[in-house]
Protein backbone atom coordinates (compact mmCIF):
# COMPACT_ATOMS: atom_id res chain seq x y z
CA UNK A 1 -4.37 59.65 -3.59
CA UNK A 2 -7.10 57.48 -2.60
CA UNK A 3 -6.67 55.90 1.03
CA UNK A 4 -6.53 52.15 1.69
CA UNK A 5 -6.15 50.34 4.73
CA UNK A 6 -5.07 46.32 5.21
CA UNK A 7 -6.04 45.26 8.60
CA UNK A 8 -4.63 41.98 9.10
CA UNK A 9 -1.22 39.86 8.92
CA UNK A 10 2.17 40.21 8.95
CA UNK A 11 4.47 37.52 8.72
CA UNK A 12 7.96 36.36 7.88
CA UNK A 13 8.14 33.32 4.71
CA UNK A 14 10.32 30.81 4.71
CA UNK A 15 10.10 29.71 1.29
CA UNK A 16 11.14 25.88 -0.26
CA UNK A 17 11.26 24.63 -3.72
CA UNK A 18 9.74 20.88 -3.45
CA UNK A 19 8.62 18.11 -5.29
CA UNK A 20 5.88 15.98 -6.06
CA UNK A 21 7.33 13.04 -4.25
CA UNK A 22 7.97 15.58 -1.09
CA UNK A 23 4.75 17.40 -1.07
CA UNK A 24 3.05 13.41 -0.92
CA UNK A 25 5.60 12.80 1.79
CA UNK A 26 4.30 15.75 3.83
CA UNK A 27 0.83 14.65 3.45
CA UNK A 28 1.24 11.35 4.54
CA UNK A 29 3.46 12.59 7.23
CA UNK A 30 0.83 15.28 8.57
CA UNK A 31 -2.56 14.99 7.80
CA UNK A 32 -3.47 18.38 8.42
CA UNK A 33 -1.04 19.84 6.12
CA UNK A 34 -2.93 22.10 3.42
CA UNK A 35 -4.23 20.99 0.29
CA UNK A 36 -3.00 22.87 -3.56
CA UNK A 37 -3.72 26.51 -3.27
CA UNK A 38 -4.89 26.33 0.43
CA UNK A 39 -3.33 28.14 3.51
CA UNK A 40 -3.96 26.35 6.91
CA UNK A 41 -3.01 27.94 10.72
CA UNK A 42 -1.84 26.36 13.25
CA UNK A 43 -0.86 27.42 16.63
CA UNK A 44 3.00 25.87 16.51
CA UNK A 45 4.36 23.45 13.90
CA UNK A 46 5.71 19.73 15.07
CA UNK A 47 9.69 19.21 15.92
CA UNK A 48 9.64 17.00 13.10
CA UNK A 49 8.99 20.10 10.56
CA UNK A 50 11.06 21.07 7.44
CA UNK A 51 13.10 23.97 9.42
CA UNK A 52 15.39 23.85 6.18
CA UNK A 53 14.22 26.63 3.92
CA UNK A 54 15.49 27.99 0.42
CA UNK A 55 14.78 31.62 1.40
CA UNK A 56 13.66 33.71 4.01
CA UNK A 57 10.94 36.68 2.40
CA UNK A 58 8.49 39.28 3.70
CA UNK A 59 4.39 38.14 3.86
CA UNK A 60 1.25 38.11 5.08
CA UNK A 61 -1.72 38.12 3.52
CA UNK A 62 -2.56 41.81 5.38
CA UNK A 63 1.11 43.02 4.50
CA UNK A 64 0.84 41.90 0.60
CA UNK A 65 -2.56 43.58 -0.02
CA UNK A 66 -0.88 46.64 1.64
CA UNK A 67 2.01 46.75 -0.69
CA UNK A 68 -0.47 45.83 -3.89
CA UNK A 69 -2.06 48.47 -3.02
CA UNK A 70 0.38 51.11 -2.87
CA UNK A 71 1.83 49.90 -5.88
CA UNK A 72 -1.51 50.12 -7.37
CA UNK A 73 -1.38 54.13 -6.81
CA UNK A 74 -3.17 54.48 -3.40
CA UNK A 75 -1.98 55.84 -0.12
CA UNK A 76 -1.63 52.56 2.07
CA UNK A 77 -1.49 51.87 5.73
CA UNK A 78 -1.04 49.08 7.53
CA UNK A 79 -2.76 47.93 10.66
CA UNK A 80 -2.00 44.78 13.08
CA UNK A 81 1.34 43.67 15.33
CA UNK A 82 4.88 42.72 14.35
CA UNK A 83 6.73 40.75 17.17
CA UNK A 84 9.78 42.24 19.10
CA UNK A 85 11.94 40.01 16.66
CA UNK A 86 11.05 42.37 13.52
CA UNK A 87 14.32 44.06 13.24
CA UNK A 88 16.01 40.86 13.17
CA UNK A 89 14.20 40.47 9.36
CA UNK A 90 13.54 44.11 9.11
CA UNK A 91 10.06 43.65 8.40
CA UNK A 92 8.93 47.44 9.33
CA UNK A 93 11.89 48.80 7.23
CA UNK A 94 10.80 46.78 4.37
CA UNK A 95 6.75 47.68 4.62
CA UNK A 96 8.24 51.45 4.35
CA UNK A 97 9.97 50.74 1.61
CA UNK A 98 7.41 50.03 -0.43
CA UNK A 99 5.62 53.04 0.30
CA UNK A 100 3.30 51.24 3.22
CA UNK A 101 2.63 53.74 6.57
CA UNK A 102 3.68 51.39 9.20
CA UNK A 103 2.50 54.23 11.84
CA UNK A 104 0.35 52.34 13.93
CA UNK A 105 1.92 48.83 13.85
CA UNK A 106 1.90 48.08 17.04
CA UNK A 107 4.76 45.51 18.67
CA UNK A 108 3.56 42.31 20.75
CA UNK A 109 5.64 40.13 23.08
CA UNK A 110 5.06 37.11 20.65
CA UNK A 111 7.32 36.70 17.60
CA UNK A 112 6.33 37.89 14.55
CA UNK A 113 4.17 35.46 12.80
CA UNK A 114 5.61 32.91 10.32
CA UNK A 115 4.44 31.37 7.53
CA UNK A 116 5.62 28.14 5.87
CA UNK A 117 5.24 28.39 1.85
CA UNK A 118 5.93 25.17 -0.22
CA UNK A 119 6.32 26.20 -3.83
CA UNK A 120 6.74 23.25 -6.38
CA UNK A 121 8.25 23.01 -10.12
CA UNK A 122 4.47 24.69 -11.61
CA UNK A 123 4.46 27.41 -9.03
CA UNK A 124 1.67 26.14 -6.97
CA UNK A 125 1.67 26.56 -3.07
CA UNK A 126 0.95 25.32 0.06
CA UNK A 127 1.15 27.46 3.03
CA UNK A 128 0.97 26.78 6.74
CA UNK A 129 0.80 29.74 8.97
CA UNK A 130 1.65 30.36 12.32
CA UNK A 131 0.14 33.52 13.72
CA UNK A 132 2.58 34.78 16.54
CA UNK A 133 2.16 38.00 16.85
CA UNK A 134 -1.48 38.84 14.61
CA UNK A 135 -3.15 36.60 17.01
CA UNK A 136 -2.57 39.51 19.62
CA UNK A 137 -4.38 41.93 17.36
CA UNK A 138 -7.75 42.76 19.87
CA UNK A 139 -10.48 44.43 20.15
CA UNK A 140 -8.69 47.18 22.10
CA UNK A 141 -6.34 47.42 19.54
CA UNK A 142 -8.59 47.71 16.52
CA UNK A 143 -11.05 50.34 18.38
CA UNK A 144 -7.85 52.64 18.78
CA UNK A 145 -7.66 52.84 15.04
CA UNK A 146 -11.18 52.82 14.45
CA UNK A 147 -11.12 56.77 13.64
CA UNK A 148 -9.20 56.14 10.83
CA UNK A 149 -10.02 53.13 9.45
CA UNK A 150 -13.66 54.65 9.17
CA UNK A 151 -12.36 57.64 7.34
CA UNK A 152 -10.56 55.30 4.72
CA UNK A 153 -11.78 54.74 0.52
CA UNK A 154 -11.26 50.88 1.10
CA UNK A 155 -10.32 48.77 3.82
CA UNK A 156 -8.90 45.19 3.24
CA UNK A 157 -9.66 42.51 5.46
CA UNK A 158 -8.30 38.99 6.04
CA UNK A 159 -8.57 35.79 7.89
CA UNK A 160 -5.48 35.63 9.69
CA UNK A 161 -5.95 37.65 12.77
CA UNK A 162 -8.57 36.72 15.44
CA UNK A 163 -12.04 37.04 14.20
CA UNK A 164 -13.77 38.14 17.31
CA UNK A 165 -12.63 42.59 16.76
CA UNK A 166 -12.93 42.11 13.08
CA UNK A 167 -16.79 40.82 14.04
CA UNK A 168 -16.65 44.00 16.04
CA UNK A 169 -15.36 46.47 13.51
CA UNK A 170 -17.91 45.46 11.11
CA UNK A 171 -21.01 45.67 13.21
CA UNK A 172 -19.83 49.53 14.44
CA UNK A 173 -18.52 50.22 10.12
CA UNK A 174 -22.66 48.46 9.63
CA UNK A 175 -23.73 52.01 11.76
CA UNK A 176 -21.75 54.58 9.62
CA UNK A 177 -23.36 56.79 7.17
CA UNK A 178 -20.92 56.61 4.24
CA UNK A 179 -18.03 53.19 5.69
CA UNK A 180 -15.33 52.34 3.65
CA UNK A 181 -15.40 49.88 0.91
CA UNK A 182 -14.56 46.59 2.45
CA UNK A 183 -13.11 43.42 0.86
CA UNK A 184 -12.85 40.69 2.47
CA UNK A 185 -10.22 37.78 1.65
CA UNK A 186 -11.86 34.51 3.22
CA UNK A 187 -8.25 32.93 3.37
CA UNK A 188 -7.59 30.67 5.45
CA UNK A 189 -11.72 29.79 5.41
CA UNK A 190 -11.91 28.33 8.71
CA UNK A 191 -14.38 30.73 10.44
CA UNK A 192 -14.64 33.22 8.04
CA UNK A 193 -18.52 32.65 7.54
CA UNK A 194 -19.07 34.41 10.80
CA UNK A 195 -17.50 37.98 9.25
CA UNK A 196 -20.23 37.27 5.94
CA UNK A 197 -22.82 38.07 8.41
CA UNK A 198 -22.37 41.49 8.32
CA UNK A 199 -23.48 43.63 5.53
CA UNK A 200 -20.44 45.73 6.01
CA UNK A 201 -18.44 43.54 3.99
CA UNK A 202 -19.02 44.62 0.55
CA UNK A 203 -17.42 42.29 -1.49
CA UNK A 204 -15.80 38.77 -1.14
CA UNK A 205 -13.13 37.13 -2.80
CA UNK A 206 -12.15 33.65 -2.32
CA UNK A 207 -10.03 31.05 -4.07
CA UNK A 208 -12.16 28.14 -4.95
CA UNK A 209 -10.99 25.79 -2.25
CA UNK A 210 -12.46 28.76 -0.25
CA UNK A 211 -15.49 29.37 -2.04
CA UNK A 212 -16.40 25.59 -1.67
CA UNK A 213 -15.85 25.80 1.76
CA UNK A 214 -18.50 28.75 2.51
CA UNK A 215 -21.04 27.99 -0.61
CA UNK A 216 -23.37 27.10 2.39
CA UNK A 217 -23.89 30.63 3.57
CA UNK A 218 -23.12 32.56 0.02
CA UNK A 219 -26.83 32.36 -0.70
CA UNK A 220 -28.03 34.67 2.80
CA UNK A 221 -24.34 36.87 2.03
CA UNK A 222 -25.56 40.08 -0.42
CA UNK A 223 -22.50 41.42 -1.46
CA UNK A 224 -20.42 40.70 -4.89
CA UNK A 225 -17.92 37.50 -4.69
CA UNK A 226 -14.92 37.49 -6.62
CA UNK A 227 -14.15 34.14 -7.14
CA UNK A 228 -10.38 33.70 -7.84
CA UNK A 229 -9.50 30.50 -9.37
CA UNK A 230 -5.75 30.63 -10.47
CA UNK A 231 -4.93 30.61 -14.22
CA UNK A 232 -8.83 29.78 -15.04
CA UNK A 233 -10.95 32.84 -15.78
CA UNK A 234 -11.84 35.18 -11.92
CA UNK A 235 -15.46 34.61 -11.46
CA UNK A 236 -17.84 37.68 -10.41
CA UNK A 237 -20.70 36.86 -8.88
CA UNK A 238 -23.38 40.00 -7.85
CA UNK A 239 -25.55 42.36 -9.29
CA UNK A 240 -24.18 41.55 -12.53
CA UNK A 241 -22.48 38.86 -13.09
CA UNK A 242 -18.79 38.59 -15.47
CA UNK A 243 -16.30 36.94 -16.26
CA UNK A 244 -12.36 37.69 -16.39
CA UNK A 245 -9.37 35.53 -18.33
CA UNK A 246 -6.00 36.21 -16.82
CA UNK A 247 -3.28 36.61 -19.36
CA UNK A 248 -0.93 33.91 -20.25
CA UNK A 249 2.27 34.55 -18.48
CA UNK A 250 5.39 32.23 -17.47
CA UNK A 251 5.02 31.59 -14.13
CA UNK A 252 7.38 31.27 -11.46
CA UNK A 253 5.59 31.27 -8.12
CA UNK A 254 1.96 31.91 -7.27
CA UNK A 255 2.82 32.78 -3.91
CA UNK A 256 0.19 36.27 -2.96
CA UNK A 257 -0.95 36.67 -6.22
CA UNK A 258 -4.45 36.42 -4.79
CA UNK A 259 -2.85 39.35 -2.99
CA UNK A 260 -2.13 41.23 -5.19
CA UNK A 261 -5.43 41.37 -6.69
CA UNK A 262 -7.13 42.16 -3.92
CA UNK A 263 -4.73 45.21 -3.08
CA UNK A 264 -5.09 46.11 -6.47
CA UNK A 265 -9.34 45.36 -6.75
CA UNK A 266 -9.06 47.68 -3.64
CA UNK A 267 -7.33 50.62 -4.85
CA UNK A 268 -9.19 51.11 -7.97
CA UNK A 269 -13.02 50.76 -6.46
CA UNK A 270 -11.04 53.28 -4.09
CA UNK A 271 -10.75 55.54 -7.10
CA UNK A 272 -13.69 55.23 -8.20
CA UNK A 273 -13.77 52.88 -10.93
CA UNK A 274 -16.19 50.63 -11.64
CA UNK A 275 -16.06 46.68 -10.49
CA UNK A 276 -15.40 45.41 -14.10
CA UNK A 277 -12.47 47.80 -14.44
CA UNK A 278 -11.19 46.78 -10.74
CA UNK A 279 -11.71 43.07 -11.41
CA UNK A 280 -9.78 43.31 -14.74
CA UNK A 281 -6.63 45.51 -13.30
CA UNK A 282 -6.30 43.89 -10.51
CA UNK A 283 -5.95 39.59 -12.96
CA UNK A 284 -3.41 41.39 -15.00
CA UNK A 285 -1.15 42.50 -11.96
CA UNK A 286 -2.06 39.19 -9.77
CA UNK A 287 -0.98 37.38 -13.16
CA UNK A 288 2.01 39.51 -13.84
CA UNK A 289 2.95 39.05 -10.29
CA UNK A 290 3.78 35.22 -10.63
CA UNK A 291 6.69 35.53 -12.76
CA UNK A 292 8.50 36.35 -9.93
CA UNK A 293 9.61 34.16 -6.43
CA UNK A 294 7.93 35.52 -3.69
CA UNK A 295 4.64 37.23 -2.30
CA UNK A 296 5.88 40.79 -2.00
CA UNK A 297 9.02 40.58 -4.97
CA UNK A 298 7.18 40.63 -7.91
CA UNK A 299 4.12 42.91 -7.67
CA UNK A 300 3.79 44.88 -10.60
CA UNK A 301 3.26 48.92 -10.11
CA UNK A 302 -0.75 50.28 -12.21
CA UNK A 303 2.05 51.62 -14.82
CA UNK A 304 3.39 48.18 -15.70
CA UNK A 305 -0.22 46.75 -15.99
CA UNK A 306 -0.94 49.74 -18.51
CA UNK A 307 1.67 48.98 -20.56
CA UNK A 308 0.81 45.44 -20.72
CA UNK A 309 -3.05 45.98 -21.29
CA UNK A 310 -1.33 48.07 -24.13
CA UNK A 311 1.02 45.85 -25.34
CA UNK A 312 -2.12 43.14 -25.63
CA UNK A 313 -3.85 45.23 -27.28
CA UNK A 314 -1.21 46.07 -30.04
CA UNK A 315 -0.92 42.36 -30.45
CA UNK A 316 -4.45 41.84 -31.30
């Protein structure tokens, strides 16, 4: 099977249903707090803070496109730093599980990193995250797995983790005669311009909240964007230029489906297939994995998107 490797976050979700009337609340109350669809960091969260959750789940953006793409048929490893409170929410145990290699986590004095995910009655989120332990992820760190990481298909990249050794993995990937694919998940945006620099970074794919935030430097950037935009059609901007309508599904919670069609985008281009085909897989099992609660619960495996691409296609 085709290798892929996430470099990037790890995190514990506390998840809460809320309102309308509670998500205005927490905008008045913090005006900081991130808008529909966006995720914000911050380095600790106020005393004041909802500390009352609904559930307690597995995330990170790194750790979702790691388990997307496994389930999308690729061998999948996951690189970055769990805190030494993981076995408290079993967070290695549960990467394994779903067929991740967790070999080379590494394990950082700070706690593993959290993430606050408001969900309300539509399935749209807001997500603050605090880093913990992926801010330790260095430069030291990343050149120990540089071996392998340049000897990957595809590699999947975040924002979520310090910039400066992702800046520095992508100017020594920039000096290799046949790098691995990279994609690149601008999320949160904050920063993330510096990383389209690069011509490493092969393709791009932000939500639109995102995409309006780095449309300055898009025009100097050459790679292909993949322009997520929730239930309105992905937009694919490169070479050639397409369109992609997600399916009409019932959804639940949004929560990492940009995830999961990243890991999945990944794992096909990994196997060769072409960026339409990639693109198209990989809205079907983003799609399909809303009708579930969580980022990591409801990710669909390549044989449940088949059989839905067939079922569609029987229907019409």
């Amino acid at each position: 099977m085709e290798h892929v490797i996430s470099l990037g976050s790890i995190n514990v979700d506390r998840i809460q249903r809320v309102s309308d009337s509670e998500i205005a609340d927490l905008e008045t109350r913090y005006d900081w707090f991130p808008d529909r669809g966006q995720t914000i960091e911050v380095t600790d969260v106020p005393e004041d803070f909802p500390d009352e959750f609904d559930s307690i789940r597995h995330g990170g953006k790194g750790a979702n496109q790691a388990g997307a793409a496994s389930k999308a048929g690729a061998t999948a490893t996951m690189l970055g730093k769990v805190g030494p409170d993981h076995e408290e929410f079993d967070v290695l145990a549960h990467l394994r599980e779903a067929g991740i290699d967790v070999t080379l986590v590494d394990t950082a004095s700070e706690p593993t990193g959290t993430a606050y995910v408001f969900v309300d009655s539509e399935g749209d989120n807001w997500i603050v995250v605090r880093p913990g332990a992926n801010d330790t992820v260095d430069q030291t760190y990343v050149q120990q797995q540089y071996d392998t990481i340049a000897t990957a298909e595809c590699l999947l990249l975040q924002n979520e983790i310090p910039i400066e050794p992702v800046a520095g993995l992508l100017s020594d990937l920039a000096t290799e005669s046949d790098p691995p694919t990279v994609v690149l998940d601008p999320a949160p945006a904050e920063g993330a311009e510096r990383l389209l620099e690069y011509d490493a970074v092969d393709y791009l794919t932000p939500n639109e909240t995102e995409y309006e935030a780095l449309q300055p430097y898009l025009d100097s950037y050459d790679g292909v964007v993949i322009r997520k935009r929730g239930g309105d059609d992905v937009i694919v901007e490169g070479d050639q230029r397409f369109t992609v309508t997600p399916p009409s599904v019932e959804v639940v919670d949004t929560t990492g489906a940009g995830d999961v069609l990243n890991g999945f985008v990944a794992a096909r281009l990994a196997s060769g297939a072409s960026v339409q085909e990639a693109v198209e897989i990989g809205t079907i099992a983003g799609s399909l994995s809303t009708r579930r609660k969580g980022a990591q619960r409801g990710v669909p495996t390549l044989d449940d998107v088949r059989a839905f691409q067939e079922s569609q296609a029987e229907e019409t």
